[in-house]
Protein backbone atom coordinates (compact mmCIF):
# COMPACT_ATOMS: atom_id res chain seq x y z
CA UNK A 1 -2.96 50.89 18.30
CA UNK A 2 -2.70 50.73 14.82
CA UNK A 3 -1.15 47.22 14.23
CA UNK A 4 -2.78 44.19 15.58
CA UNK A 5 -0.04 42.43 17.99
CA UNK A 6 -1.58 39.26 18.08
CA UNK A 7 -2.02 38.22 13.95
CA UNK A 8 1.25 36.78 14.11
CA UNK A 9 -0.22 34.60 16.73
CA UNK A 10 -3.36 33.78 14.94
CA UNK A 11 -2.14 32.40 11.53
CA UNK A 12 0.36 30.22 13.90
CA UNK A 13 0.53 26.69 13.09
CA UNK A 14 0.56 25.95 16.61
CA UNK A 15 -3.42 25.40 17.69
CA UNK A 16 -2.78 26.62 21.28
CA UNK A 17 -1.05 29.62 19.77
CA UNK A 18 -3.80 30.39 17.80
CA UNK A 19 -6.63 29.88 19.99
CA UNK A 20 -5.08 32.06 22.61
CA UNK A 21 -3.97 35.04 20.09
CA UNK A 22 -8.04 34.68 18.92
CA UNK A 23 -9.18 34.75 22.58
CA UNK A 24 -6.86 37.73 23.39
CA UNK A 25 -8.11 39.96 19.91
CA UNK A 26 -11.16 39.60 20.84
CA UNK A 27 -11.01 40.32 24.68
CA UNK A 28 -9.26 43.83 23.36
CA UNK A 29 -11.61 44.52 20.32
CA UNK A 30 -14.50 44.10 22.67
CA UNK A 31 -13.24 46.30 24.96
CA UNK A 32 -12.44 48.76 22.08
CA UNK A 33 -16.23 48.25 21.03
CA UNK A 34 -16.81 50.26 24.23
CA UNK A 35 -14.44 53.13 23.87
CA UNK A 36 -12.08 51.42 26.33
CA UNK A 37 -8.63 51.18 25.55
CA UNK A 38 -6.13 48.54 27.17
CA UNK A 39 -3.06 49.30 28.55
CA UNK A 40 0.57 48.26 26.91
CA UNK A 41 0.88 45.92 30.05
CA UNK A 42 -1.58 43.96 29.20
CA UNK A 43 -0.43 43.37 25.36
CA UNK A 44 2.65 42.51 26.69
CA UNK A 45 1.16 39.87 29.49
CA UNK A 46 -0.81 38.33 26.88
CA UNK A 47 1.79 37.77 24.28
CA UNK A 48 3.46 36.13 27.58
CA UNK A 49 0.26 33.90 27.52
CA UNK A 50 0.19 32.86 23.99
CA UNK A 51 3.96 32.16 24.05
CA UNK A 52 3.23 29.55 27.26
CA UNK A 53 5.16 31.58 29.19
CA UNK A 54 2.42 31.98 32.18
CA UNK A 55 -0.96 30.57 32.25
CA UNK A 56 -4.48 32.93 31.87
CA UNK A 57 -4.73 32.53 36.16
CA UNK A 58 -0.54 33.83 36.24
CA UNK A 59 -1.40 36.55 33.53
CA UNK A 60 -4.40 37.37 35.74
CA UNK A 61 -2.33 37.88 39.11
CA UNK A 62 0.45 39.60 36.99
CA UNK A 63 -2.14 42.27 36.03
CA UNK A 64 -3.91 42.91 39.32
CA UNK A 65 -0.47 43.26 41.52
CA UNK A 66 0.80 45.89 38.49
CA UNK A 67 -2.55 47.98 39.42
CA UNK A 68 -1.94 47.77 43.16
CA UNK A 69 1.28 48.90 42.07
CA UNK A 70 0.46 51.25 39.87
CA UNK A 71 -2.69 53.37 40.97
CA UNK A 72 -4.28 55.26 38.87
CA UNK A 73 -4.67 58.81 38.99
CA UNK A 74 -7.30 59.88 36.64
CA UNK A 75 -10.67 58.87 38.00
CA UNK A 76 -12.15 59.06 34.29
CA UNK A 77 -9.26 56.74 33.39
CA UNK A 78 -11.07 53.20 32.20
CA UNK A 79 -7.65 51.07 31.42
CA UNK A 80 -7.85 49.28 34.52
CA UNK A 81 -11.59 47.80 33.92
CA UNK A 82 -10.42 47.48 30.36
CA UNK A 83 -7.67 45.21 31.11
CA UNK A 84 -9.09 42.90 33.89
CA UNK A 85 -12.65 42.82 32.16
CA UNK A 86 -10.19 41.57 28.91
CA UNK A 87 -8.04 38.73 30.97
CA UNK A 88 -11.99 37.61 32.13
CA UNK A 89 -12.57 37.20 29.04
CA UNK A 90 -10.02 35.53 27.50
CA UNK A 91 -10.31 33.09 30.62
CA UNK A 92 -14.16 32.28 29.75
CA UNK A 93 -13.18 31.96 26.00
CA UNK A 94 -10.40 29.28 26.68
CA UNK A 95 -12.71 27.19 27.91
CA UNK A 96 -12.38 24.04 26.48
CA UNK A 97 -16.23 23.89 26.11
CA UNK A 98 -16.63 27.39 24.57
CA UNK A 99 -14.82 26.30 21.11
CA UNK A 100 -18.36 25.62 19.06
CA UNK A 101 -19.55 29.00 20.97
CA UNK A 102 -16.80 30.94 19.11
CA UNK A 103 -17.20 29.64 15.80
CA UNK A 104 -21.02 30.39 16.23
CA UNK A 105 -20.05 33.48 16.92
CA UNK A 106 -18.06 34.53 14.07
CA UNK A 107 -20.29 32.96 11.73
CA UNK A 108 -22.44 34.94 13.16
CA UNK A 109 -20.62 38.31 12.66
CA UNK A 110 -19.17 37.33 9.10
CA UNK A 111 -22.80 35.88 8.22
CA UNK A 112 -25.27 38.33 9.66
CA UNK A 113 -23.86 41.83 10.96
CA UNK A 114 -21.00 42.13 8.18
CA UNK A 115 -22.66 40.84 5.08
CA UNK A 116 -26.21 41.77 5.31
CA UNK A 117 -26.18 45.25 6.80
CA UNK A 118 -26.76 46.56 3.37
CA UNK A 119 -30.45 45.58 3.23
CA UNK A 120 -32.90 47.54 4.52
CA UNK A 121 -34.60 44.87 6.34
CA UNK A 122 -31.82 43.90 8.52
CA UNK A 123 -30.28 47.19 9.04
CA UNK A 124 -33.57 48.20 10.60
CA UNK A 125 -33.76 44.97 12.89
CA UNK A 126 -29.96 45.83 14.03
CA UNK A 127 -30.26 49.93 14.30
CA UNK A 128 -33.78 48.76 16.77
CA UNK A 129 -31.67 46.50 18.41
CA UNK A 130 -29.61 49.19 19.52
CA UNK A 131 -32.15 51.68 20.77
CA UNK A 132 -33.59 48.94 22.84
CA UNK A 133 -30.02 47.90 24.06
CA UNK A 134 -30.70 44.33 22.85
């Protein structure tokens, strides 16, 4: 996908808007992190979300009857998990509670991983990190 469908969303002026275009990008990029790629289904159930069209729980039931629906027929074929494991996600980010937990979060990826991984130092601590899977 080469053009994020939910930046429209973000830069909204609408709070709710935003927050659930933010929670949605980063449900897929996660996903994306992992090689997984999400189906056109679910972009087009989330942008149903964000608009206040359905609610995360309708959005949720929307995607698993479309999978009983539709099974799929390449056992290596990941879009499934990658689209269920995304709504999960978006659910536990909505949380009203969760709010300081995301801006902590991006801090923490504009602060740490993004800036500093030109030094040495910290590109060592981050490429150890990742041999030890921490």
């Amino acid at each position: 996908m080469n053009q994020d469908p939910f930046k429209e969303y973000i830069r909204e002026s609408e709070p709710n808007k935003r927050e659930k275009g933010y929670a949605w990008q980063t449900a897929i990029g996660l996903q994306a992190v992992d090689g997984l790629k999400t189906s056109k289904y679910l972009i087009d159930t989330a942008i149903r979300n964000i608009k206040g069209d359905i609610s995360i729980d309708e959005a949720n039931s929307l995607l698993n009857s479309y999978y009983e629906e539709n099974p799929k027929q390449d056992p290596g074929d990941r879009t499934e998990e990658a689209d269920k494991v995304s709504v999960r996600i978006v659910k536990v980010l909505s949380e009203t509670g969760l709010v300081l937990l995301q801006m902590s979060i991006s801090r923490f990826i504009k602060n740490y991983l993004l800036e500093s991984t030109d030094t040495p130092e910290r590109s060592g601590i981050i490429t150890s990190q990742k041999k030890s899977g921490y």
